[in-house]
Protein backbone atom coordinates (compact mmCIF):
# COMPACT_ATOMS: atom_id res chain seq x y z
CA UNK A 1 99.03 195.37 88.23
CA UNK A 2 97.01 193.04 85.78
CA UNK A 3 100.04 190.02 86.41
CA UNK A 4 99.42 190.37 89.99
CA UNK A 5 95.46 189.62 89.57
CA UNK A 6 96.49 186.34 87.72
CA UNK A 7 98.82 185.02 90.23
CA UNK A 8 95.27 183.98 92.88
CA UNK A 9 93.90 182.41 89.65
CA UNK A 10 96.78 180.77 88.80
CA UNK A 11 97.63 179.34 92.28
CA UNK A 12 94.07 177.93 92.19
CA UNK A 13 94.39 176.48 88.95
CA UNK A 14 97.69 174.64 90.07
CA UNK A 15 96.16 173.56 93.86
CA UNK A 16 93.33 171.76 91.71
CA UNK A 17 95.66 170.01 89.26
CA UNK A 18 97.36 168.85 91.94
CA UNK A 19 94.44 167.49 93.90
CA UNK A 20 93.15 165.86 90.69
CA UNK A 21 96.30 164.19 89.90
CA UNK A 22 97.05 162.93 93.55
CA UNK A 23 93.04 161.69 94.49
CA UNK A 24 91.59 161.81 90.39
CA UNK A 25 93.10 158.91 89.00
CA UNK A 26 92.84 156.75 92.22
CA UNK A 27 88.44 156.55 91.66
CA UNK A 28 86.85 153.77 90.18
CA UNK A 29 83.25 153.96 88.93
CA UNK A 30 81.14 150.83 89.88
CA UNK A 31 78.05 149.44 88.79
CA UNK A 32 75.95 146.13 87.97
CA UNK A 33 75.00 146.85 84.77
CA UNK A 34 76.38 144.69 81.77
CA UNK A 35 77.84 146.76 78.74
CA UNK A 36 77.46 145.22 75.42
CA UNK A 37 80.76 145.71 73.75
CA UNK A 38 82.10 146.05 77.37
CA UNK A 39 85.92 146.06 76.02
CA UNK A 40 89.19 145.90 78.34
CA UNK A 41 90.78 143.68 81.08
CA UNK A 42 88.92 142.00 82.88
CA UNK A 43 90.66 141.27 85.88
CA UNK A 44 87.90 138.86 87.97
CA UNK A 45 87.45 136.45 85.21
CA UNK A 46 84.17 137.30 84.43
CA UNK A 47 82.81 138.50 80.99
CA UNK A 48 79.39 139.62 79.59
CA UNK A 49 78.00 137.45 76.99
CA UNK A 50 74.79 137.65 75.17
CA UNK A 51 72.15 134.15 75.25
CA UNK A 52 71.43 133.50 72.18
CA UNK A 53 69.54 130.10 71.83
CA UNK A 54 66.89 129.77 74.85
CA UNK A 55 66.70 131.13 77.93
CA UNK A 56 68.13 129.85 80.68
CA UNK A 57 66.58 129.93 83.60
CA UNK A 58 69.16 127.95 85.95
CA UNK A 59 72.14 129.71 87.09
CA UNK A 60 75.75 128.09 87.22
CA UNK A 61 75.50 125.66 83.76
CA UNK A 62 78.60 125.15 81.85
CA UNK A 63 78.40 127.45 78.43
CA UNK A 64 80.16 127.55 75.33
CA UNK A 65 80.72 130.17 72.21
CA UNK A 66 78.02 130.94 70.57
CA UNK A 67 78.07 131.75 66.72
CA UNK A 68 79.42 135.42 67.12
CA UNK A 69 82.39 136.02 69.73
CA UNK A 70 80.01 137.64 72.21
CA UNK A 71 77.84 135.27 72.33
CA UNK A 72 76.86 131.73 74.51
CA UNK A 73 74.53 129.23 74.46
CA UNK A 74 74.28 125.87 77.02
CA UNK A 75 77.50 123.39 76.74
CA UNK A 76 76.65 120.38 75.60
CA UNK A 77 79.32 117.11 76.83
CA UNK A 78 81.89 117.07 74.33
CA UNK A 79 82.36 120.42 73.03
CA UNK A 80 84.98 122.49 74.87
CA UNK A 81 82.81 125.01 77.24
CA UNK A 82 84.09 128.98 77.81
CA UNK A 83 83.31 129.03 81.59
CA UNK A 84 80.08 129.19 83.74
CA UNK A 85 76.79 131.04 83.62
CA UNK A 86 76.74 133.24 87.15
CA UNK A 87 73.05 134.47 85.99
CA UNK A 88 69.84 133.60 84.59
CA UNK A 89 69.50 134.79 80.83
CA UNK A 90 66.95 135.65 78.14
CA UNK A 91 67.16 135.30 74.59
CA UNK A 92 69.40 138.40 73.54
CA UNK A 93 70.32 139.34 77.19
CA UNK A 94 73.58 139.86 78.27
CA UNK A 95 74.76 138.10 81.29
CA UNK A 96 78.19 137.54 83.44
CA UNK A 97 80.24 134.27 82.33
CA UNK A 98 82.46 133.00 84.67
CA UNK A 99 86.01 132.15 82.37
CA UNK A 100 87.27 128.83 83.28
CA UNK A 101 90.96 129.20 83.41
CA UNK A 102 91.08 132.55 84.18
CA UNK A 103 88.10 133.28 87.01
CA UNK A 104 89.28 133.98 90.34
CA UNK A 105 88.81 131.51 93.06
CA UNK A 106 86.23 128.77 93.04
CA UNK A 107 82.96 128.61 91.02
CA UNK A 108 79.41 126.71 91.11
CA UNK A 109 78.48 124.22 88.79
CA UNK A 110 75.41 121.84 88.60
CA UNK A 111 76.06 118.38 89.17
CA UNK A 112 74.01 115.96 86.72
CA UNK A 113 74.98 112.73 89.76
CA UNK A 114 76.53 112.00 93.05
CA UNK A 115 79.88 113.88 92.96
CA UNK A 116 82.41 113.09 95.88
CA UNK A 117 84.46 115.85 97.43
CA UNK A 118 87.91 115.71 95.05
CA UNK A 119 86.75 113.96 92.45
CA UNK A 120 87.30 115.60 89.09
CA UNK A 121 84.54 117.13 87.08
CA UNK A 122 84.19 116.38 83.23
CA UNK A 123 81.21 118.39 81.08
CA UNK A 124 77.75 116.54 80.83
CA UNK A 125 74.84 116.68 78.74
CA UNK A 126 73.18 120.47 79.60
CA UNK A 127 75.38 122.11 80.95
CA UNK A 128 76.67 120.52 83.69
CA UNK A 129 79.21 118.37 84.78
CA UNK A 130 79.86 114.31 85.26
CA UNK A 131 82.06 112.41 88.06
CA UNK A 132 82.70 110.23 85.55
CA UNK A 133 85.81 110.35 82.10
CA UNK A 134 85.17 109.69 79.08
CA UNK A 135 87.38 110.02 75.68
CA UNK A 136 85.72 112.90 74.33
CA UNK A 137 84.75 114.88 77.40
CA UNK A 138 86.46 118.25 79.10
CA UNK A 139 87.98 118.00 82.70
CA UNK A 140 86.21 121.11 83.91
CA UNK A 141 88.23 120.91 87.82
CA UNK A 142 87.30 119.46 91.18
CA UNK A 143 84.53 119.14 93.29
CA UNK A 144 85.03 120.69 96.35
CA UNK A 145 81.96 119.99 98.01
CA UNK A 146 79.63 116.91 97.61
CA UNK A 147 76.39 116.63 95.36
CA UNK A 148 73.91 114.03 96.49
CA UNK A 149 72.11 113.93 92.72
CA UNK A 150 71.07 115.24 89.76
CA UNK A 151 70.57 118.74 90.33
CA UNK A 152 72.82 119.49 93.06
CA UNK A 153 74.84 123.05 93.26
CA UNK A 154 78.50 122.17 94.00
CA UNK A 155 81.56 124.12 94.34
CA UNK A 156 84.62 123.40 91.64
CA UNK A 157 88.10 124.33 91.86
CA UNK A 158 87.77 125.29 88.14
CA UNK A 159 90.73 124.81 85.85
CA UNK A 160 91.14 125.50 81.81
CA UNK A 161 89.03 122.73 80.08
CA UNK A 162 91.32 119.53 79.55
CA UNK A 163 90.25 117.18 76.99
CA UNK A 164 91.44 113.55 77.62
CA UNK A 165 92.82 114.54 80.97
CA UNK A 166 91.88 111.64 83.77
CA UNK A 167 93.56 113.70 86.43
CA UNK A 168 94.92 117.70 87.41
């Protein structure tokens, strides 16, 4: 009589494993905070890294690695830069860095002079990017919309930074 009072349980128990492994494993858990130590794939490109110099209070300049691997600070022209700021950053604050190379899609950058549609993009002093090569700078991608000066928000086709490279 007992093994019949177990078989209700037990059919209950089974109807929720099922449920859980058909609708469980299919739920993602979303939110905009930044994790430090934030460890796995990350499938969009993007990847939070700590400021660790100044702050930065203009969104979309060219960064590189900072002294530890999680860490940034503003490119400067002829050092090889890890992607683009998305964010505006305090000292010690994590913020979202745009991976050039492996960022989905097309990305802001701040032009530092006139930039044509097409042309390619090469780092610049601070953090953004030049119209014009030179020897020791990084091919960043290329423009895909115009900048009239110094300044000026433009969109990049972004591509992994090429030293030396005149053209993509």
């Amino acid at each position: 009589m007992k093994s019949l009072k177990l078989i209700p349980s037990t059919i209950l128990l089974a109807c929720l494993n099922i449920a859980n492994n058909l609708f469980g494993k299919y739920r993602e858990v979303v939110c905009n905070t930044v994790i430090p130590g934030d460890v796995g794939l990350h499938k969009d490109g993007m990847v939070p890294l700590k400021c660790i110099t100044a702050a930065i209070t203009q969104r979309y300049l060219l960064v590189q690695k900072g002294t530890n691997d999680d860490e940034f600070i503003v490119n400067v022209a002829t050092t090889r830069p890890w992607g683009v700021i998305t964010d505006e950053a305090a000292i010690d604050d994590y913020a979202n860095v745009a991976i050039l190379g492996a960022i989905r899609g097309t990305v802001r950058m701040v032009a530092n002079a006139a930039i044509t549609v097409g042309t390619p993009v090469y780092t610049a002093a601070a953090g953004k990017v030049s119209p014009t090569f030179g020897a020791t700078l990084y091919m960043v991608g290329r423009a895909l919309t115009a900048a009239a000066a110094d300044g000026d928000y433009i969109e990049v086709v972004p591509c992994f930074p090429l030293l030396n490279s005149a053209t993509l």
